[in-house]
Protein backbone atom coordinates (compact mmCIF):
# COMPACT_ATOMS: atom_id res chain seq x y z
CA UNK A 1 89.03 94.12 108.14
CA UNK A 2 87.85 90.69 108.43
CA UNK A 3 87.09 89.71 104.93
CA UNK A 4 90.04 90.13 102.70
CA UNK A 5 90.08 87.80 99.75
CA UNK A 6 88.81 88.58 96.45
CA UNK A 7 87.26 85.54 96.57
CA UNK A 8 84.98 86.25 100.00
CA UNK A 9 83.60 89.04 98.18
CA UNK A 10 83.93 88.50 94.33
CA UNK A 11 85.88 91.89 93.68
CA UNK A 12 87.06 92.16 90.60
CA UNK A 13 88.71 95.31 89.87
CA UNK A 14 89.87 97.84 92.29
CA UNK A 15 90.97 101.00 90.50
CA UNK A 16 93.50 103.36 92.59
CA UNK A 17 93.34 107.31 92.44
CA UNK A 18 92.31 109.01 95.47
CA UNK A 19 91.16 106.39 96.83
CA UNK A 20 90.11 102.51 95.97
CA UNK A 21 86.72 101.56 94.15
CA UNK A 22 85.36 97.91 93.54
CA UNK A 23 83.42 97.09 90.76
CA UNK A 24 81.29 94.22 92.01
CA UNK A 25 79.37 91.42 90.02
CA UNK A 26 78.72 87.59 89.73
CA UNK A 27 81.11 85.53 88.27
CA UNK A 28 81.37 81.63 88.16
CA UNK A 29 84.12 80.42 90.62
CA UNK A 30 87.20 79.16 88.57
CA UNK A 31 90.38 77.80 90.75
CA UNK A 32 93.32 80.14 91.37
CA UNK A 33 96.21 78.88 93.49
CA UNK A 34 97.17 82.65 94.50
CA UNK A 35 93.59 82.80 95.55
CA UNK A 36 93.49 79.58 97.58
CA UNK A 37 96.84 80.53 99.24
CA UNK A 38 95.57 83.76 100.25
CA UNK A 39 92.07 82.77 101.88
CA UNK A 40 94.03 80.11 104.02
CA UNK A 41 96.55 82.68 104.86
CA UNK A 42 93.17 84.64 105.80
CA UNK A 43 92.00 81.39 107.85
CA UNK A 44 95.55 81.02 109.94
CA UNK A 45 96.14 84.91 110.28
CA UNK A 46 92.96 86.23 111.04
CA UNK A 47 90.38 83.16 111.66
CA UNK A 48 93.17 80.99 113.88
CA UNK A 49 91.74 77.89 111.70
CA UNK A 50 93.45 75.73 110.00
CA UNK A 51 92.29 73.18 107.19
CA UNK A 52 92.49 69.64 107.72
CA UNK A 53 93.33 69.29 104.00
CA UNK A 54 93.89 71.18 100.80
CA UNK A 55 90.60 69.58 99.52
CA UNK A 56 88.62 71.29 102.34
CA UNK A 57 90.10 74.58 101.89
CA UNK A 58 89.65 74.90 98.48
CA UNK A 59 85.21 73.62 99.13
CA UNK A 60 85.42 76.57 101.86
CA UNK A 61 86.89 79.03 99.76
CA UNK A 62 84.39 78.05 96.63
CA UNK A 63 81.09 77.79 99.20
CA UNK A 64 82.30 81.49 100.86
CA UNK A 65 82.56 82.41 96.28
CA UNK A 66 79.15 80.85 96.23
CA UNK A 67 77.42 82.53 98.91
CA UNK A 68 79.06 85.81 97.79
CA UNK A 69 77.50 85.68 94.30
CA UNK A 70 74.04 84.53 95.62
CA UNK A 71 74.24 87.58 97.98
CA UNK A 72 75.51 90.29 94.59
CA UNK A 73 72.76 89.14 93.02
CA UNK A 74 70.05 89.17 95.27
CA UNK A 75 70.97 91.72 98.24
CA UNK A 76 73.03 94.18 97.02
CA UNK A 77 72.62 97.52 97.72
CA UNK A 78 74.06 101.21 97.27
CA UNK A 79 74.86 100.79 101.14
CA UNK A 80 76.27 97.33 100.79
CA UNK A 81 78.41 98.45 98.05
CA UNK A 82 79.75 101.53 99.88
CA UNK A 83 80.35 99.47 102.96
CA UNK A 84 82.39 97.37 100.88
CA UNK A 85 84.65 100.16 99.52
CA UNK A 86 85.26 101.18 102.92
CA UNK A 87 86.41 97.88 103.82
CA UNK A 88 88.52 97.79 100.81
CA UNK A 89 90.06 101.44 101.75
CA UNK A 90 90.41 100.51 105.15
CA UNK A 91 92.74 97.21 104.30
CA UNK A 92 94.75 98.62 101.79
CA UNK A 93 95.38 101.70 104.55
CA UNK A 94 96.70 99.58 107.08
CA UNK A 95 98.87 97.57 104.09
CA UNK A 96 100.87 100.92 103.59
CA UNK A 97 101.11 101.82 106.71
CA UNK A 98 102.40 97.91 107.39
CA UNK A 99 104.43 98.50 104.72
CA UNK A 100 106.01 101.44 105.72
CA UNK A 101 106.34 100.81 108.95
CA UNK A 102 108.89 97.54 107.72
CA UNK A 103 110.68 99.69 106.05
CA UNK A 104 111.68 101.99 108.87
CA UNK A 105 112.53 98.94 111.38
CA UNK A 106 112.66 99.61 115.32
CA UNK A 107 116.46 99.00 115.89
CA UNK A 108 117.38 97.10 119.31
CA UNK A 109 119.68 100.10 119.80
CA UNK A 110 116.43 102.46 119.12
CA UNK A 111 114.47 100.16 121.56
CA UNK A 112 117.55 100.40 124.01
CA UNK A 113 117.20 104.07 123.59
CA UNK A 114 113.64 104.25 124.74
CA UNK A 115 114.03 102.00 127.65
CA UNK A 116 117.15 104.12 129.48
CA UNK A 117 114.99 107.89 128.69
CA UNK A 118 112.01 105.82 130.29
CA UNK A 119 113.81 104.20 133.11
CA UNK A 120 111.73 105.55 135.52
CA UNK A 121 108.61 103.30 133.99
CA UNK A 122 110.21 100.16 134.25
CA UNK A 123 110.76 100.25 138.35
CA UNK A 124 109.46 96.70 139.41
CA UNK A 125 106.11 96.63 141.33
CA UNK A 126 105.71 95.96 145.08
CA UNK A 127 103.62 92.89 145.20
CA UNK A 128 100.55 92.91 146.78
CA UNK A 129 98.95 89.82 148.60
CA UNK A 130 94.96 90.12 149.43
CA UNK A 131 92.52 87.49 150.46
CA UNK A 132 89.63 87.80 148.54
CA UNK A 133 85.83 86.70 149.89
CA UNK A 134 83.15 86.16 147.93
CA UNK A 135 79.80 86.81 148.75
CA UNK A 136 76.12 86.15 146.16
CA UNK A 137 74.18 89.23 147.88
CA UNK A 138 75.19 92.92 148.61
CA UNK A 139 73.60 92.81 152.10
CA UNK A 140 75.61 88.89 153.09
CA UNK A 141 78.70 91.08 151.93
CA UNK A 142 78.54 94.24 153.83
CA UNK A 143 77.08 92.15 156.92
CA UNK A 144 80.61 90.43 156.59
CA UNK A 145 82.38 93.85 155.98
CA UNK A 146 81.08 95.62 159.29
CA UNK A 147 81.63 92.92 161.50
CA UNK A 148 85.42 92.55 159.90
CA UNK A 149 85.69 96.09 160.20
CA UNK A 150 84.50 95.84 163.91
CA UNK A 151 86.53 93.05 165.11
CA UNK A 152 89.53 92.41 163.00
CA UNK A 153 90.83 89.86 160.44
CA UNK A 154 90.87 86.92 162.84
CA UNK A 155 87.62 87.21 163.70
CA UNK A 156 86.54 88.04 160.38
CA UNK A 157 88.42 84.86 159.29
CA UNK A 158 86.31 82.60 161.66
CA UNK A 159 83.04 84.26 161.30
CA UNK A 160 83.93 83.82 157.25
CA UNK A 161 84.09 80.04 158.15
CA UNK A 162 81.36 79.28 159.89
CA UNK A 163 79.28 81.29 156.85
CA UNK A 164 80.76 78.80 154.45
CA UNK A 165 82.74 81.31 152.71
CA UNK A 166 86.12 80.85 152.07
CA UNK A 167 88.92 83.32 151.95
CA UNK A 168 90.92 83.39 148.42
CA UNK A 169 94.50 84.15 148.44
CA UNK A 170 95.60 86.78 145.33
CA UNK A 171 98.96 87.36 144.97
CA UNK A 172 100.40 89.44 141.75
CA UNK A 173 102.95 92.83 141.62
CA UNK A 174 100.79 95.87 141.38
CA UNK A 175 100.43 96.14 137.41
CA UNK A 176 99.40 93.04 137.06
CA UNK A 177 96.54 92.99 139.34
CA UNK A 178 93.24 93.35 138.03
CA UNK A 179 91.76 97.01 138.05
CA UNK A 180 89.30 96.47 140.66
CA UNK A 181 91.07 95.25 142.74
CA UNK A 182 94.62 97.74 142.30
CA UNK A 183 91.85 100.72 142.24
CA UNK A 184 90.62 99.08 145.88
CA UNK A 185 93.76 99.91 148.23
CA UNK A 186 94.26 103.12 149.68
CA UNK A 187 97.73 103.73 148.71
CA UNK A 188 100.98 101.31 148.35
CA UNK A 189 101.92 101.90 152.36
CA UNK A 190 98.71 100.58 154.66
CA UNK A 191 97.95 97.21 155.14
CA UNK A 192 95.63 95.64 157.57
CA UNK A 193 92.27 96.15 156.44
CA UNK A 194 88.84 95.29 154.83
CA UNK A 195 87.52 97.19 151.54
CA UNK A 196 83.93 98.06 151.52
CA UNK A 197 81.60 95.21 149.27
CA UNK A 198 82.03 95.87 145.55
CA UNK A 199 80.57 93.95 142.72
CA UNK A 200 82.85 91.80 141.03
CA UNK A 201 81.46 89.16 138.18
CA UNK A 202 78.15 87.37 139.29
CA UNK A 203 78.77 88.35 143.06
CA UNK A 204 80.07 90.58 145.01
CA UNK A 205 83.69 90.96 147.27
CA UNK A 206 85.22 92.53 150.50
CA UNK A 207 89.08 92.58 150.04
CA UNK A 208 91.29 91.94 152.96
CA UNK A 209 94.93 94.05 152.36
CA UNK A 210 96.90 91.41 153.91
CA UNK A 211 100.55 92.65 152.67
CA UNK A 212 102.42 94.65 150.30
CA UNK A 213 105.84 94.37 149.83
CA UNK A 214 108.35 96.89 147.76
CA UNK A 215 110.60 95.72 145.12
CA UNK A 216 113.95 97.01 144.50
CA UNK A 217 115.20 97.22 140.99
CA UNK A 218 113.99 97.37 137.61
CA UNK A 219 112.04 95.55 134.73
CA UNK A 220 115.21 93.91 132.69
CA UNK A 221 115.54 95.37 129.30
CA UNK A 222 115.63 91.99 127.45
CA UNK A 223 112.03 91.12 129.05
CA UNK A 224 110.76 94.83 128.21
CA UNK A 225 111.87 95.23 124.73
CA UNK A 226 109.00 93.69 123.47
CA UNK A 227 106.50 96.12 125.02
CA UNK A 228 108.75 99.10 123.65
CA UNK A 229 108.89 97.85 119.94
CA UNK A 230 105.08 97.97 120.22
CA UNK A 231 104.97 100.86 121.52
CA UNK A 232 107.39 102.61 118.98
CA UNK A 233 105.70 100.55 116.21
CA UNK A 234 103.06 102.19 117.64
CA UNK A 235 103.98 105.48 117.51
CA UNK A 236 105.72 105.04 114.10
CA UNK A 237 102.07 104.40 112.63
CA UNK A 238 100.52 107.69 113.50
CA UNK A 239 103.66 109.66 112.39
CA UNK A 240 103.37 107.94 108.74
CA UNK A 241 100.02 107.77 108.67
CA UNK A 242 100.80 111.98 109.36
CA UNK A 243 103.29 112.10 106.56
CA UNK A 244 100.99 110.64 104.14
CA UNK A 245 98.28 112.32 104.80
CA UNK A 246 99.64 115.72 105.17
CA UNK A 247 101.56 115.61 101.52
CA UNK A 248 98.24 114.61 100.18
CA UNK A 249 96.79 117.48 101.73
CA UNK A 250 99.98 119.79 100.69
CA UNK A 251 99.16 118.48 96.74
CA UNK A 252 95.63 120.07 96.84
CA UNK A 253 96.88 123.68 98.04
């Protein structure tokens, strides 16, 4: 939800049963320091802006009141209004599930946990070194592909040359490639050759599998506990979202 001060949208009551209503009309702006706080929390949070002074937040937050009331009272409609219940709905969901999901923490030794069951996941990457040419038309690119294929990457490096086209070294471990290119090699064991033309961008590329070279070891658990909070956090949010909704379900039998 992008919009989540009262003030954005001149809400004025939202009544809790099932679920949240709004009751939505014009009202003159009139300054609130809870509300001011809140849109610039909205601003830093969601918006990555910051005001250059209190002054300016506060005229943003009053023009955004403005426009709000100009648009209740001239382009409201039954559709507008139930979009905006869903967008109220919708934020308060994800607050409880926030909510809930603070209160259950992901314990290092939880995270720790994960990490030693999942060992297997957290092997390092070979690294894989390509050089990458670049090429504006499909037929310039698989020219350059069948005479590579033909005669062999030091051929293929001169003929490159003296077509202007320079060969681009990429070097990155295998999960950090990008997918078009990782999706490109054979398997993790051959080396030594072109990859038919693909399109790539605004061009298109023949890949040359230069090297790839095995690590031993694994991912350390400090650097990967990061990635397994998410993912627990993750994981945490569908189960309470499950609990909650279930028990609500549970209440109407």
């Amino acid at each position: 939800m992008k919009k989540k001060t009262a003030a954005l949208l001149s809400i004025l009551a939202v009544t809790l049963s099932r679920a949240a209503d709004v009751d939505v009309k014009p009202v003159p702006y009139v300054r609130d320091e809870k509300r001011i706080q809140a849109f610039d929390d909205y601003l830093r949070n969601v918006r990555h802006f910051r005001a250059n002074s209190s002054k300016e937040l506060e005229k943003n937050l009053k023009d955004d009141w403005i426009l709000a009331n100009h648009f209740i009272e001239t382009a409201m409609t039954p559709m507008e209004k139930a979009k905006l219940v869903n967008m109220v709905n919708r934020y308060l969901a994800d607050r409880e599930i926030k909510r809930l999901q603070r209160e259950s923490g992901i314990s290092d030794e939880v995270a720790k946990s994960y990490y030693l069951d999942h060992l297997r996941e957290y092997r390092l990457k070979p690294i894989v070194g390509l050089k990458i040419f670049h090429f504006k038309t499909l037929d310039a690119a698989d020219k350059f592909y069948r005479f590579a294929r033909e005669h062999g990457q030091e051929e293929a490096l001169a003929e490159a040359e003296k077509e202007g086209v320079k060969a681009v070294d990429y070097v990155h471990p295998l999960n950090m490639m990008q997918p078009v290119y990782r999706l490109s090699l054979k398997n993790l064991k051959d080396r030594d050759y072109f990859t038919p033309p693909q399109f790539v961008g605004k061009g298109y590329v023949v890949l040359y599998v230069d090297e790839i070279t095995p690590k031993e070891g694994y991912v350390p658990y400090e650097k990967a506990k990061k990635g397994i909070k998410k993912t627990l956090w993750k994981k945490t949010y569908l189960r309470k979202r499950m609990e909650i909704l279930s028990s609500y379900e549970e209440k109407k039998q």
